[in-house]
Every structure is written in C-alpha cells, then in structure tokens.
C-alpha atoms as a PDB file:
ATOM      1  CA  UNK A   1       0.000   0.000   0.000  1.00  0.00           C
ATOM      2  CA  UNK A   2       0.715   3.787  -0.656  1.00  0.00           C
ATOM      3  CA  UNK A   3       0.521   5.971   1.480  1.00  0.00           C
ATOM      4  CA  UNK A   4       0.014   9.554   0.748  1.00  0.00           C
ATOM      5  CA  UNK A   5      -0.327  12.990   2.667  1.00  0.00           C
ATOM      6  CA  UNK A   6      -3.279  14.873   1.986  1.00  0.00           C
ATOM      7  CA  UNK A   7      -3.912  18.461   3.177  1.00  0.00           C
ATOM      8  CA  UNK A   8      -7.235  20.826   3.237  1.00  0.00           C
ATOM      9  CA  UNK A   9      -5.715  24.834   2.606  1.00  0.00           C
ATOM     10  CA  UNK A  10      -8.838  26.367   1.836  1.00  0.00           C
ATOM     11  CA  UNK A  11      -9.605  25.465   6.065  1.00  0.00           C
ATOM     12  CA  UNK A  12      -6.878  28.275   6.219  1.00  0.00           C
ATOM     13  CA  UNK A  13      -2.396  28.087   6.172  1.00  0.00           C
ATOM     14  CA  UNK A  14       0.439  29.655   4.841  1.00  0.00           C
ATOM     15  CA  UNK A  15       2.965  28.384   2.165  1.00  0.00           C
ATOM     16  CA  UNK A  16       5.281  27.943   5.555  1.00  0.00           C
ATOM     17  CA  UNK A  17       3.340  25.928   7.179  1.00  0.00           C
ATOM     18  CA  UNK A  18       2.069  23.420   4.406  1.00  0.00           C
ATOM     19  CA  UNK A  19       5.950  23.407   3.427  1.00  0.00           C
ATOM     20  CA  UNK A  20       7.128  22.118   6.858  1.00  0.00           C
ATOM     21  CA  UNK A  21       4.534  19.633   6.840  1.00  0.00           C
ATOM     22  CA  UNK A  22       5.214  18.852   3.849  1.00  0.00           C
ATOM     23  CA  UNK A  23       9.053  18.476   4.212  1.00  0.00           C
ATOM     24  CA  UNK A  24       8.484  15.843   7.429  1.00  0.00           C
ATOM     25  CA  UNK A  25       6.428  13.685   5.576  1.00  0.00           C
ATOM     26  CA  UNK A  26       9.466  13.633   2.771  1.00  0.00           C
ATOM     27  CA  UNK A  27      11.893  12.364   5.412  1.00  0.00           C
ATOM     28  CA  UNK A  28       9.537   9.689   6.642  1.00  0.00           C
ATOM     29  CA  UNK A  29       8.979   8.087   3.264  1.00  0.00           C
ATOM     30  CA  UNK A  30       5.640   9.100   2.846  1.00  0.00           C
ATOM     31  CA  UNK A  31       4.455   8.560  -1.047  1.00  0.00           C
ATOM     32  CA  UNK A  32       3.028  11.997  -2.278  1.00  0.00           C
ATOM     33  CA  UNK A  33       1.833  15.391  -0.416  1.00  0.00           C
ATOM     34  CA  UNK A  34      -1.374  16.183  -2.119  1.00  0.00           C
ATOM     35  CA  UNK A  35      -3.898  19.409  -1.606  1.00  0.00           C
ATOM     36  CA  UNK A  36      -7.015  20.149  -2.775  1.00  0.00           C
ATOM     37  CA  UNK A  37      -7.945  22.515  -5.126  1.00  0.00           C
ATOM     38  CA  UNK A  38      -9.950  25.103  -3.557  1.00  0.00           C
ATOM     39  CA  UNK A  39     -10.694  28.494  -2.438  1.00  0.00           C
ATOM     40  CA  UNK A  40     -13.265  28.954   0.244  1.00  0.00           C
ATOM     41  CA  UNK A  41     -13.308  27.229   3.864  1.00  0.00           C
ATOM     42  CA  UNK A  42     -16.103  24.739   4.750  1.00  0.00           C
ATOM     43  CA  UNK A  43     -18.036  23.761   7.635  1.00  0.00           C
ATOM     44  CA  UNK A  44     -17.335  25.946  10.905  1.00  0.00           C
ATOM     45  CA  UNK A  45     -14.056  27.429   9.478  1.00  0.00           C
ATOM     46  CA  UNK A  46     -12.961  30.982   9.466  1.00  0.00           C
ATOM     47  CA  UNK A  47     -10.567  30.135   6.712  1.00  0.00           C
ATOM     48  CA  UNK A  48      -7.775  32.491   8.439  1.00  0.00           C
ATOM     49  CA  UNK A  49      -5.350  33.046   7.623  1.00  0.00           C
ATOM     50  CA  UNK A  50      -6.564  32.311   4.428  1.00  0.00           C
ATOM     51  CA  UNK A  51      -6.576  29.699   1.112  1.00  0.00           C
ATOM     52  CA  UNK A  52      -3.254  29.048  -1.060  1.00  0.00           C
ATOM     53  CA  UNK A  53      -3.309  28.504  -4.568  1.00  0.00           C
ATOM     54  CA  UNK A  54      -2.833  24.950  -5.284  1.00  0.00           C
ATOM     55  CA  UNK A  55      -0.363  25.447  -8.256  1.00  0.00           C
ATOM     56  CA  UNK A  56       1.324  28.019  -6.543  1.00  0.00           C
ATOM     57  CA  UNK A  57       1.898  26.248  -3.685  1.00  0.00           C
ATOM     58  CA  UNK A  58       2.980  23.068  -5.733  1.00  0.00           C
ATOM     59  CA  UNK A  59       5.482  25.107  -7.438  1.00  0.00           C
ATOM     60  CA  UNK A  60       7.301  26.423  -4.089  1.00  0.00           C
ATOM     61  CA  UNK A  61       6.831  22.535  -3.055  1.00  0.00           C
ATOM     62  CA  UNK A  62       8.872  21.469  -6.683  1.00  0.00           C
ATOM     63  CA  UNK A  63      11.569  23.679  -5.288  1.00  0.00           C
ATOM     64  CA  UNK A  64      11.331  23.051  -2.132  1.00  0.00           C
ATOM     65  CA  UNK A  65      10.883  19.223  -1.271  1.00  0.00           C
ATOM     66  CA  UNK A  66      13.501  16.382  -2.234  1.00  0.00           C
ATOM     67  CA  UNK A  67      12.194  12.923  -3.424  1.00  0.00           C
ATOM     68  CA  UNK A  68       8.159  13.237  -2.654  1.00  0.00           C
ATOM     69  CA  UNK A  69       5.111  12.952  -5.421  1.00  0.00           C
ATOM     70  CA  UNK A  70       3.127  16.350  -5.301  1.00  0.00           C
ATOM     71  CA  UNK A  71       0.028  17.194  -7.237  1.00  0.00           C
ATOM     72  CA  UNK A  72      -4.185  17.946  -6.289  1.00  0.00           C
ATOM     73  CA  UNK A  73      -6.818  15.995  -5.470  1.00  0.00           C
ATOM     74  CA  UNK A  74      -8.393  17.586  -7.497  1.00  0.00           C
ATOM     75  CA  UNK A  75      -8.592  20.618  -9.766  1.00  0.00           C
ATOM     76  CA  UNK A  76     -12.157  22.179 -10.773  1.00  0.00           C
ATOM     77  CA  UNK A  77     -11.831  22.173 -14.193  1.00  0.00           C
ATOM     78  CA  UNK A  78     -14.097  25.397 -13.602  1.00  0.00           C
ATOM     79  CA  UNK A  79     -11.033  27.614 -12.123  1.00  0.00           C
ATOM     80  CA  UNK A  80      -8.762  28.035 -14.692  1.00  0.00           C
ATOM     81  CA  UNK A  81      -8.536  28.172 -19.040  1.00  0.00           C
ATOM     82  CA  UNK A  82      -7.112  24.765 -20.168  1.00  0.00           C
ATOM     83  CA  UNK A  83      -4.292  26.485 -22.069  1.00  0.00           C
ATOM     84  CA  UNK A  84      -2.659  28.215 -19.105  1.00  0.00           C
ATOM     85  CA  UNK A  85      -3.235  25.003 -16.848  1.00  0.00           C
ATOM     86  CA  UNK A  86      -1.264  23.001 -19.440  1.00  0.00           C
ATOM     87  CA  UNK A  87       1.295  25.345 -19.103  1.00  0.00           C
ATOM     88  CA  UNK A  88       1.322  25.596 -14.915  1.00  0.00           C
ATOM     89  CA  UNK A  89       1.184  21.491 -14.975  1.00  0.00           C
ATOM     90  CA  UNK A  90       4.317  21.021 -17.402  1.00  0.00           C
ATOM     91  CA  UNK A  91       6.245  23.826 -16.014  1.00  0.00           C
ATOM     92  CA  UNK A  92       5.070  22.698 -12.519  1.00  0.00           C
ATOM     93  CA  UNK A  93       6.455  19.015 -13.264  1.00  0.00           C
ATOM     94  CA  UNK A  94       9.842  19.981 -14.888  1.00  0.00           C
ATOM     95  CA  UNK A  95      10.361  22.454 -11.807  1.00  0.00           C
ATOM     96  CA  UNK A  96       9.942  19.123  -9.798  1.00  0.00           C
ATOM     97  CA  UNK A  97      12.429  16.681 -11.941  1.00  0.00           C
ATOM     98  CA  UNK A  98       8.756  14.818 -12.710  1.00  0.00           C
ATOM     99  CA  UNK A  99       7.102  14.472  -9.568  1.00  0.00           C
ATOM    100  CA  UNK A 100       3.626  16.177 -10.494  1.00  0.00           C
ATOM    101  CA  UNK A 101       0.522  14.242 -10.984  1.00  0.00           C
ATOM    102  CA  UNK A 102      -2.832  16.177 -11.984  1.00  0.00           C
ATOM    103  CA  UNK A 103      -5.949  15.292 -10.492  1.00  0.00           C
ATOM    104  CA  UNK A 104      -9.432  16.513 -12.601  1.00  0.00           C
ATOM    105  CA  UNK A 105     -12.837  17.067 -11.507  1.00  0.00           C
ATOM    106  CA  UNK A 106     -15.898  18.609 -12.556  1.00  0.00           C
ATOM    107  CA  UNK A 107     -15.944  20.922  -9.868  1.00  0.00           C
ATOM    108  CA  UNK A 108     -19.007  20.374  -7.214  1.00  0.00           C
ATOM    109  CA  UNK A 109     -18.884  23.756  -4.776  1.00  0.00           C
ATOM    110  CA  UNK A 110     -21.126  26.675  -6.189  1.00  0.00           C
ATOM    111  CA  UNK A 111     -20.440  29.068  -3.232  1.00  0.00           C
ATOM    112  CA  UNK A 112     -17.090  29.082  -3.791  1.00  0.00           C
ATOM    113  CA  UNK A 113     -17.823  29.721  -7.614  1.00  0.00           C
ATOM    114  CA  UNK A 114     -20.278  32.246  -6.562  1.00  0.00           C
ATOM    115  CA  UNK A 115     -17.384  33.811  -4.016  1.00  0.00           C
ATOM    116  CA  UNK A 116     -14.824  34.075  -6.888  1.00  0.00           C
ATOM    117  CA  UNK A 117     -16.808  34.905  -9.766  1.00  0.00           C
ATOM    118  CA  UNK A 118     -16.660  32.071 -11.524  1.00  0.00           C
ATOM    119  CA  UNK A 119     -19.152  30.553 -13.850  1.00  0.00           C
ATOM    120  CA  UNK A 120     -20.668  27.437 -12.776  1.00  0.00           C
ATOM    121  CA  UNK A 121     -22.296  25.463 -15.460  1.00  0.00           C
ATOM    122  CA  UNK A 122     -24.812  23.274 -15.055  1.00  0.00           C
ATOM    123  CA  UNK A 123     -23.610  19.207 -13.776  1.00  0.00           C
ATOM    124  CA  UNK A 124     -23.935  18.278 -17.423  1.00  0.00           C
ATOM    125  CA  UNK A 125     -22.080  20.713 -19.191  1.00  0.00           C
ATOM    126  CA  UNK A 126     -19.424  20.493 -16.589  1.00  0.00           C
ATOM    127  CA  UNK A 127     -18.670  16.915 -17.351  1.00  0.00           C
ATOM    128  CA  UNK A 128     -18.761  18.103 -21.179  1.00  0.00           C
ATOM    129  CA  UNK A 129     -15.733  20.729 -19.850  1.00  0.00           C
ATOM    130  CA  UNK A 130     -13.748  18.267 -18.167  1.00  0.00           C
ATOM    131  CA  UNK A 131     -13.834  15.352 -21.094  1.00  0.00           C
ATOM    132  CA  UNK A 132     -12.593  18.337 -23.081  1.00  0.00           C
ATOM    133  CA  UNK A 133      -9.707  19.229 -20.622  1.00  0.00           C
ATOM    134  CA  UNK A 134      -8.689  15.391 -20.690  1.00  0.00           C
ATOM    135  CA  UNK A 135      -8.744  15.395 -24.593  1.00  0.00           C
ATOM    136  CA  UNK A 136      -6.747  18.663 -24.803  1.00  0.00           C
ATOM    137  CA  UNK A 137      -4.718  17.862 -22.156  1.00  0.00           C
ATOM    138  CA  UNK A 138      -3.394  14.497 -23.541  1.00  0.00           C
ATOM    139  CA  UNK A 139      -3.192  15.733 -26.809  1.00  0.00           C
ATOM    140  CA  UNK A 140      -0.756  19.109 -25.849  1.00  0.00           C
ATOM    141  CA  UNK A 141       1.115  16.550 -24.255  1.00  0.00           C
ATOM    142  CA  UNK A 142       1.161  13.925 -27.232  1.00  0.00           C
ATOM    143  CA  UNK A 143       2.020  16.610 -30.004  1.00  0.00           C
ATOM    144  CA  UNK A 144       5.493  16.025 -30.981  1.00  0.00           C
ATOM    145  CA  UNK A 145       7.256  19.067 -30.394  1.00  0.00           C
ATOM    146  CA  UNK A 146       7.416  21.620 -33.580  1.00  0.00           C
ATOM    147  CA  UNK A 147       3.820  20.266 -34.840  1.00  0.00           C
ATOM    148  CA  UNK A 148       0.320  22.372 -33.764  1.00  0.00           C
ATOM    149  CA  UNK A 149      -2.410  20.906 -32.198  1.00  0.00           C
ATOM    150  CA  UNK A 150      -6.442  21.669 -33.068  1.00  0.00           C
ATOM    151  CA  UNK A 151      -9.162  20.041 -31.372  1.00  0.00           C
ATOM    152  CA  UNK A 152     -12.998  20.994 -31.559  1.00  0.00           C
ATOM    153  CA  UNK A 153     -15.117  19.812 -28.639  1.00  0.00           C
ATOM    154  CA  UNK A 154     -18.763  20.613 -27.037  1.00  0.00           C
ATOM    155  CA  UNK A 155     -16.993  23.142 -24.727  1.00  0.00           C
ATOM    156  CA  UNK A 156     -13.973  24.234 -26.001  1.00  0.00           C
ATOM    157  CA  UNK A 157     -11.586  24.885 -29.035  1.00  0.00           C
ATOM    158  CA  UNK A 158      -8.208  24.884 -29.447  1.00  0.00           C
ATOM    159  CA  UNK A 159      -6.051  26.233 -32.676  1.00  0.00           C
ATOM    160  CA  UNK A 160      -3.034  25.900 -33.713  1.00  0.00           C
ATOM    161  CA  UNK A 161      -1.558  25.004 -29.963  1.00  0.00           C
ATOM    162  CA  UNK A 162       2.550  24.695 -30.216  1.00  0.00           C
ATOM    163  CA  UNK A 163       1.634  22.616 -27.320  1.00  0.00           C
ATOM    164  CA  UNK A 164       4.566  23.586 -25.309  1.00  0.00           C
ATOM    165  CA  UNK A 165       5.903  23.369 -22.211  1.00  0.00           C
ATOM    166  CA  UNK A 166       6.128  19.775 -22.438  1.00  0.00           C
ATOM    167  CA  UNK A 167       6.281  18.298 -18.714  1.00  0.00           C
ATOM    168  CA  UNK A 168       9.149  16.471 -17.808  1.00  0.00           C
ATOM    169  CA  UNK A 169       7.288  12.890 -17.172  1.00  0.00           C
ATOM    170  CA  UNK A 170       6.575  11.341 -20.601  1.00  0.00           C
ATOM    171  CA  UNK A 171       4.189  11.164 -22.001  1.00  0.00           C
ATOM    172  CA  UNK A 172       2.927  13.313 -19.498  1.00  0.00           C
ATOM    173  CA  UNK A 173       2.162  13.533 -15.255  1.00  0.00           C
ATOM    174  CA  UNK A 174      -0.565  10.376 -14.101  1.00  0.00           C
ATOM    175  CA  UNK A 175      -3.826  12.024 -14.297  1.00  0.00           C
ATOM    176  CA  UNK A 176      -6.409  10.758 -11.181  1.00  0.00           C
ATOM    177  CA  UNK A 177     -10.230  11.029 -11.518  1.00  0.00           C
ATOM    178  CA  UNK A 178     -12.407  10.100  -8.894  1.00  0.00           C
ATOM    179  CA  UNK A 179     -15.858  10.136  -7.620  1.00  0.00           C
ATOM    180  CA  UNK A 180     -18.966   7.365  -7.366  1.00  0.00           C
ATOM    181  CA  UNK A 181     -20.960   8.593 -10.494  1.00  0.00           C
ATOM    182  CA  UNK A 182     -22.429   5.375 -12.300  1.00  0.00           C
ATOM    183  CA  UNK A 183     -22.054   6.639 -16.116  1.00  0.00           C
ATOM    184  CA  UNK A 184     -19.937   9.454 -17.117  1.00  0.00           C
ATOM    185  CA  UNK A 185     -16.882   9.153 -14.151  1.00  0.00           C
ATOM    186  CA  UNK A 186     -15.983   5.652 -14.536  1.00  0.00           C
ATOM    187  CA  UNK A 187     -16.269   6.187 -19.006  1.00  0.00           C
ATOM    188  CA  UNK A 188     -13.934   8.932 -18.657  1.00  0.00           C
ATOM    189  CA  UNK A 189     -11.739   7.325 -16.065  1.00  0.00           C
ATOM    190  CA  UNK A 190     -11.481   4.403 -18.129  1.00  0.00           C
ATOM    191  CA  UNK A 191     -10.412   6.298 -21.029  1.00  0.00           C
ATOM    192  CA  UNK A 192      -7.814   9.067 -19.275  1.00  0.00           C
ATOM    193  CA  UNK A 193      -7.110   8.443 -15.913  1.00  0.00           C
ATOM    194  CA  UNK A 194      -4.059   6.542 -14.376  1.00  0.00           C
ATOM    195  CA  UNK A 195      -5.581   6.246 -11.090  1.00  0.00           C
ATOM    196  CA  UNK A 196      -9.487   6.242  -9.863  1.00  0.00           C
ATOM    197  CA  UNK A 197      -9.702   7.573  -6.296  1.00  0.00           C
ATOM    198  CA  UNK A 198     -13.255   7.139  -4.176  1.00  0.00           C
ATOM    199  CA  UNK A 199     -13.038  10.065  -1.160  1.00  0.00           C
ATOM    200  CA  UNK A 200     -14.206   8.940   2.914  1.00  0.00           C
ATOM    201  CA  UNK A 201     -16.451   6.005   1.747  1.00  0.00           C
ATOM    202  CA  UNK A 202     -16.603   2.425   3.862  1.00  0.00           C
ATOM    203  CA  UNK A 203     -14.406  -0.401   2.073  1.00  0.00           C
ATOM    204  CA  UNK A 204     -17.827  -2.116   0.945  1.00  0.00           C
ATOM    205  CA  UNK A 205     -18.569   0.954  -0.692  1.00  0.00           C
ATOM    206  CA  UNK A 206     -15.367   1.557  -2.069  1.00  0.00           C
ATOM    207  CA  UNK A 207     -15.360  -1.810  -3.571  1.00  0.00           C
ATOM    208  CA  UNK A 208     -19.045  -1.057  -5.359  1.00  0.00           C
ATOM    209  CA  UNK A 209     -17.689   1.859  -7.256  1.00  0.00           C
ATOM    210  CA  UNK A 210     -14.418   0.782  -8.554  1.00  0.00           C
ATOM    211  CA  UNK A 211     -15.942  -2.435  -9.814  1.00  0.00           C
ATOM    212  CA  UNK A 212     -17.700  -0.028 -11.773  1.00  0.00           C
ATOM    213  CA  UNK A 213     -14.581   1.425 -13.332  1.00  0.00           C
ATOM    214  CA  UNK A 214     -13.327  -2.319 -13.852  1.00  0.00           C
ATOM    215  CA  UNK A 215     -16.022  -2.553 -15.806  1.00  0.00           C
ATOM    216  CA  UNK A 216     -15.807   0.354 -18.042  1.00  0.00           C
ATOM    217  CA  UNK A 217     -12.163  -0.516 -18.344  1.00  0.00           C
ATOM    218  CA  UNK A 218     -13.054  -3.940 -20.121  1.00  0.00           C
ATOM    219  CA  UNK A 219     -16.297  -2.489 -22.048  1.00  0.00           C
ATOM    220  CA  UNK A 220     -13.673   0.019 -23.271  1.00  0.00           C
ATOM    221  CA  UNK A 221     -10.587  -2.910 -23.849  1.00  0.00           C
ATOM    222  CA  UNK A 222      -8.783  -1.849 -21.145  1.00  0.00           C
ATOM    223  CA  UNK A 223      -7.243  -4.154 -18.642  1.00  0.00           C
ATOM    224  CA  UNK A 224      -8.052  -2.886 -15.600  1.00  0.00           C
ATOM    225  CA  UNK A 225      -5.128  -3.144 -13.271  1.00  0.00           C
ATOM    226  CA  UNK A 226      -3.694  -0.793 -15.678  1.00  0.00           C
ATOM    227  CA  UNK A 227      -4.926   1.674 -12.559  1.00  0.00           C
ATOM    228  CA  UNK A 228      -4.181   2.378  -9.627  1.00  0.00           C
ATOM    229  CA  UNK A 229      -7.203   1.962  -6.878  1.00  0.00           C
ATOM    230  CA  UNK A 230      -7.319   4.776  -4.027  1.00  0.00           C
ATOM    231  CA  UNK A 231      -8.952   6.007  -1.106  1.00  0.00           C
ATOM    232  CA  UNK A 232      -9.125   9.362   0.546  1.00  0.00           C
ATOM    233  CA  UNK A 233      -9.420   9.093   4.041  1.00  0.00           C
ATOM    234  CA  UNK A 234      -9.386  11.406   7.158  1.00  0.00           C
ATOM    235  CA  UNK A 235      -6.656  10.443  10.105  1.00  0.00           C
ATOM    236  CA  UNK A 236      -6.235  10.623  13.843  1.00  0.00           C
ATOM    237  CA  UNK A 237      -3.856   8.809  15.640  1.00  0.00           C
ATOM    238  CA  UNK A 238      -2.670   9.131  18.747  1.00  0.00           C
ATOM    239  CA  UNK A 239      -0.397   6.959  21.250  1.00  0.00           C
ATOM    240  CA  UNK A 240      -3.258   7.019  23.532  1.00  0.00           C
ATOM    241  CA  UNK A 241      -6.746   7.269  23.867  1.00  0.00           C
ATOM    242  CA  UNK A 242      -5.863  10.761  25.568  1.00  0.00           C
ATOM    243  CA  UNK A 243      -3.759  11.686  22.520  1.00  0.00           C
ATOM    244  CA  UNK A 244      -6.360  10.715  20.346  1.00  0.00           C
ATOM    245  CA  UNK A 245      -9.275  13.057  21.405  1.00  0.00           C
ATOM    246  CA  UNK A 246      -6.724  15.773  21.951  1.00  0.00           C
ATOM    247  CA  UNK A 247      -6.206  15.334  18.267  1.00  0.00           C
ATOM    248  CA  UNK A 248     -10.072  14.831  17.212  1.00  0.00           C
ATOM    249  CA  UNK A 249     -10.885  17.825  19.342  1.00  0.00           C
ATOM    250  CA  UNK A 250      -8.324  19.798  17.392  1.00  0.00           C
ATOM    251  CA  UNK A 251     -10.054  19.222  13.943  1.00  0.00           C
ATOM    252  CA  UNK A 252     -13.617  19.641  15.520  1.00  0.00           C
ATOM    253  CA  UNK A 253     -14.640  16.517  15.705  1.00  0.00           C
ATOM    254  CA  UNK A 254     -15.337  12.746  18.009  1.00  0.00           C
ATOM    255  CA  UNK A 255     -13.079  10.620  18.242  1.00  0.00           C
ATOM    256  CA  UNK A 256     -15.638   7.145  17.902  1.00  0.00           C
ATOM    257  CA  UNK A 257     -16.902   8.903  14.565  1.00  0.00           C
ATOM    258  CA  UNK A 258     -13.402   9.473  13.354  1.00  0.00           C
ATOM    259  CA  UNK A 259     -13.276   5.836  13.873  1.00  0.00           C
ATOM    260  CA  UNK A 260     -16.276   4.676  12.170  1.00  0.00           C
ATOM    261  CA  UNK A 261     -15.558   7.201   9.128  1.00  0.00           C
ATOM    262  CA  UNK A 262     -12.100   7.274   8.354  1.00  0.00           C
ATOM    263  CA  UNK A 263      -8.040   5.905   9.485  1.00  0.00           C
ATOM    264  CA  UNK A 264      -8.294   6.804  13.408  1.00  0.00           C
ATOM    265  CA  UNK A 265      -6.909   5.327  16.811  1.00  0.00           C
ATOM    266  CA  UNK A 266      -4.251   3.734  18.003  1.00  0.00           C
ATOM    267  CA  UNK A 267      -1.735   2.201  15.664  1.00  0.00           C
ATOM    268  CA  UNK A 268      -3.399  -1.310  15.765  1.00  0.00           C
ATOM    269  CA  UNK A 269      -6.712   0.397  14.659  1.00  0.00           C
ATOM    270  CA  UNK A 270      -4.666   2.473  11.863  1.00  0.00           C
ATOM    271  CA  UNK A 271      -3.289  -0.700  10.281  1.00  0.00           C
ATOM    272  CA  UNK A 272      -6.611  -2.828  10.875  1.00  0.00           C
ATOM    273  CA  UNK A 273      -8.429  -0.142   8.877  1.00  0.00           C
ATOM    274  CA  UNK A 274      -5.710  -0.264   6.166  1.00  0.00           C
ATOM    275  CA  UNK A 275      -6.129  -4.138   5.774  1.00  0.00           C
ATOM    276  CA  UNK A 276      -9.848  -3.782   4.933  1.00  0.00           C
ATOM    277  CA  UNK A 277      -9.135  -1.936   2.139  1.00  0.00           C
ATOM    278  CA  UNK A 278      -6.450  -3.550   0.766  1.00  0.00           C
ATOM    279  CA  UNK A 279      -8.221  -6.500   1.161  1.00  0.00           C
ATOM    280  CA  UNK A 280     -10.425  -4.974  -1.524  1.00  0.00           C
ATOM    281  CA  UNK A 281      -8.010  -3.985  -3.934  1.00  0.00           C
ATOM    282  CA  UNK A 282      -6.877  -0.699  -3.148  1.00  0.00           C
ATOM    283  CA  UNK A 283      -3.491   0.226  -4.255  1.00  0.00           C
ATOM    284  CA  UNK A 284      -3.043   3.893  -2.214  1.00  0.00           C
ATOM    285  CA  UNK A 285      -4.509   6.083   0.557  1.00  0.00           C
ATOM    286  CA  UNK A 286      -4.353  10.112   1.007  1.00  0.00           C
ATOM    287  CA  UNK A 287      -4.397  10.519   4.322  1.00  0.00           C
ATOM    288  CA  UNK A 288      -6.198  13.535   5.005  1.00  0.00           C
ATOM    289  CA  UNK A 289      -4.676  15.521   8.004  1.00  0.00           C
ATOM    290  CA  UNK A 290      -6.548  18.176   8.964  1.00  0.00           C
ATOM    291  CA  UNK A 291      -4.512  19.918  11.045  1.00  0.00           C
ATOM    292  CA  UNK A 292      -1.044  20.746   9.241  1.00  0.00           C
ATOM    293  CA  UNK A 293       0.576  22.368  12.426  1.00  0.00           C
ATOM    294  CA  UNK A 294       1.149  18.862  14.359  1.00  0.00           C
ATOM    295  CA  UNK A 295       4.153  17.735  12.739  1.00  0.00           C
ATOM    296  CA  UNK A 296       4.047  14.738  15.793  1.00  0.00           C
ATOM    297  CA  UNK A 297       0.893  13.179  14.160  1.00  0.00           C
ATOM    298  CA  UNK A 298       2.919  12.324  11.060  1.00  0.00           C
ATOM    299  CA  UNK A 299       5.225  10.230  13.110  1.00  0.00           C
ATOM    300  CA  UNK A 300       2.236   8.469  14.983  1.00  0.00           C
ATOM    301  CA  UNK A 301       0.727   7.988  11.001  1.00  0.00           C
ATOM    302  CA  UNK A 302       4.334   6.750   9.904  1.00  0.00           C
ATOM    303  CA  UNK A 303       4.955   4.022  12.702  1.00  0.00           C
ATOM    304  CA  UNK A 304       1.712   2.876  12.234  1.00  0.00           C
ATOM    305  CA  UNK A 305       1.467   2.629   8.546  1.00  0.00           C
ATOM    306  CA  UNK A 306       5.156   2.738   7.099  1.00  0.00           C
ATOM    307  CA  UNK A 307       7.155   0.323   9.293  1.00  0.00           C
END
C-alpha cells in the first residue's frame, strides 16, 4: 500500500506551514503530499489566515521538497482556461524533476464559484468541460514538439496550440479522476485516468464503485489493473486514547466517529483499517490531516502505517 499525505488549505495556512509539513512527511517516506484545489473554507471554518493557490503552492513545493510525489486531489476544471493550466502542470512538473501528478474534476462547490466569480455550469455541461480538458490535455502533451495541435469539442476549441511546455514525465504527469458517479466518471476514467480515487467512503462501498470502473475498463478494452485503486481518508492517531481526542478535538470533531468514518486510533486500529481496504483492492490512501501544524501526528501515522 501507498501511502500519501493529503492536506485541506482552503480550512486556512500559509505556504510555511504546508511546506514544513510537507518536508516531514518527505523524510519519513511518505508517497506523495497532495492538496485540494480550492478556495473557500467549509463547515465551521474561518478560513484564516486564508486559502493558497494549489499550483502556486505546488510550485514552491517542486523547489522546495527532495524525493516526494506532489500534485491535487483535485482541480475544478471550472477555475482556470485549459491552455494556461497546461502550461502551470508542465512547467510545474519539470520544476519538480517529474514528480507532479494532476488530479481533474468537474468541480461540485457553487459558493465558492459564486465567491470568486466564476461561472458554474450546469452538472452536465461540466462533465462536457472536463472530457474536453482530458482530450486537450493528452493531446498538448502527445504533439510532438514543432507540430500544432487543433481540437474541436462541445466546450472548447483549441487552434493551432505549439503545445509547449512539455512536462518532464513522458508522455505526461498520471492524471487521477475520482468520484462514485455510475455513467460518465468511470467512461472517462477508463479512457484518461491513471488512477481512480473514491473520497471517505466504507471499504464495501469503495469496492461497489471501482468495480464499476473495472467494468468500463473492459467495455472500453482496457485491462483494468492498468490503474491504480485509491482512497481518501481522514486520520487521527494518537499513542493514547488521551492523545487521540486531543487530536479529534483539534479538527472539531469525536473521536468514535473518526473511527467509524475514516483511518483513526491507536496504531493497531490504523493498520486494521488499512487491511480492509487492501483486502479490496486498493493500491493507495491520502491521508487527510486536517490539522497541518502537528508535525508529531505524522510520526504516529508513519509508525503505524510505514514500518
């Protein structure tokens, strides 16, 4: 199993503090440091200090981190143009000696649309959007260099692309989809995605919707452990029961629903959890770690999960 950092900046941090955090889980051997792709807080959040930019930040973190995989889970293909996200990705993943990958979504949160002026199309013509980022995005990256590429979609059009910065990874960073949608998701994952990723569902459930994508990938002729399997999950440990609600409390929540919903308790309960879903074919977890000034939680997380 992978396991994989996973932070929340539109809750409210700095570029300092995601980059320590960031940095620790490096020297542990952690597999990636992912954030989400967003702008305003959630739930009972103030969102001070404020959000980061996802890109942004990943570029400081190309610099700025040694030997870790960095990329979002995911980006609204609602916030930015396709053309200058092509360009952030490659230059993103060369800055990083090829350590980006891109995660895609439709985009779900209208407030936050709404709260940055952004347009937010209706379900369907979203999906329409992001099969047309996946088609352009492939096919910048699959133009050989000195030839154009054109593409005509539902959504968008593209002419006479040079198709450059070409990211270091060839032919281009693993792109993840995810999400439990019966028709359109597990098509386009099929089709695009290197990885399929199902967010803070139960392993039964998790097992339900990527035998769904198995499916599509053999309707489509695609073997499908070609991908990668992952879960998103949130997690608490502590070395005690103490430790643990000290830690739940911090994030604003109980420590026995943090252990019915997600990777939480002792050490024995972290790696029980992490059995049931392997069990069920998944490949890699994000660990979602809500609070990204308690550096000591990663080494709780590490001893349970990477030793």
């Amino acid at each position: 199993m992978d396991y994989r950092i996973f932070v929340e900046p539109q809750q409210g941090t700095t570029y300092g503090r995601l980059l320590a955090l960031a940095r620790h889980a490096d020297e542990l051997g952690f597999g990636g440091f992912f954030t989400s792709d967003h702008y305003l807080s959630m739930g009972d959040s103030n969102g001070l200090p404020g959000p980061t930019d996802a890109w942004t930040t990943l570029a400081g973190l190309a610099r700025d981190t040694r030997r870790i995989r960095l990329g979002t889970l995911v980006t609204p293909i609602t916030f930015r143009h396709i053309g200058p996200l092509a360009v952030s990705v490659a230059q993103v993943d060369q800055m990083s000696g090829g350590r980006v990958e891109l995660g895609l979504g439709a985009g779900w949160y209208e407030a936050e649309h709404q709260a940055q002026g952004l347009a937010f199309p209706a379900i369907g013509k979203r999906f329409d959007l992001l099969e047309d980022t996946l088609e352009i995005m492939t096919g910048m990256w699959n133009t050989p260099i000195g030839e154009t590429f054109d593409y005509s979609g539902r959504m968008l059009t593209i002419e006479g692309s040079p198709a450059l910065p070409k990211p270091e990874q060839r032919p281009g960073p693993p792109i993840i989809i995810g999400g439990s949608g019966p028709r359109r998701t597990p098509r386009l994952a099929a089709r695009f995605a290197s990885e399929f990723n199902v967010a803070f569902t139960a392993p039964e459930r998790w097992a339900e919707v990527t035998n769904i994508v198995r499916d599509a990938c053999g309707a489509g002729g695609r073997d499908p452990d070609d991908l990668v399997y992952s879960s998103a999950q949130v997690v608490c440990c502590g070395e005690n029961d103490a430790e643990m609600k000290r830690r739940a409390a911090a994030i604003g929540r109980q420590s026995d629903e943090l252990r019915q919903n997600g990777f939480a308790g002792s050490r024995e309960e972290l790696r029980a959890r992490a059995a049931e879903f392997s069990e069920r074919g998944c490949n890699r977890v994000y660990l979602q770690v809500l609070d990204d000034q308690d550096l000591s939680h990663l080494d709780c997380i590490a001893e349970a999960l990477l030793t």
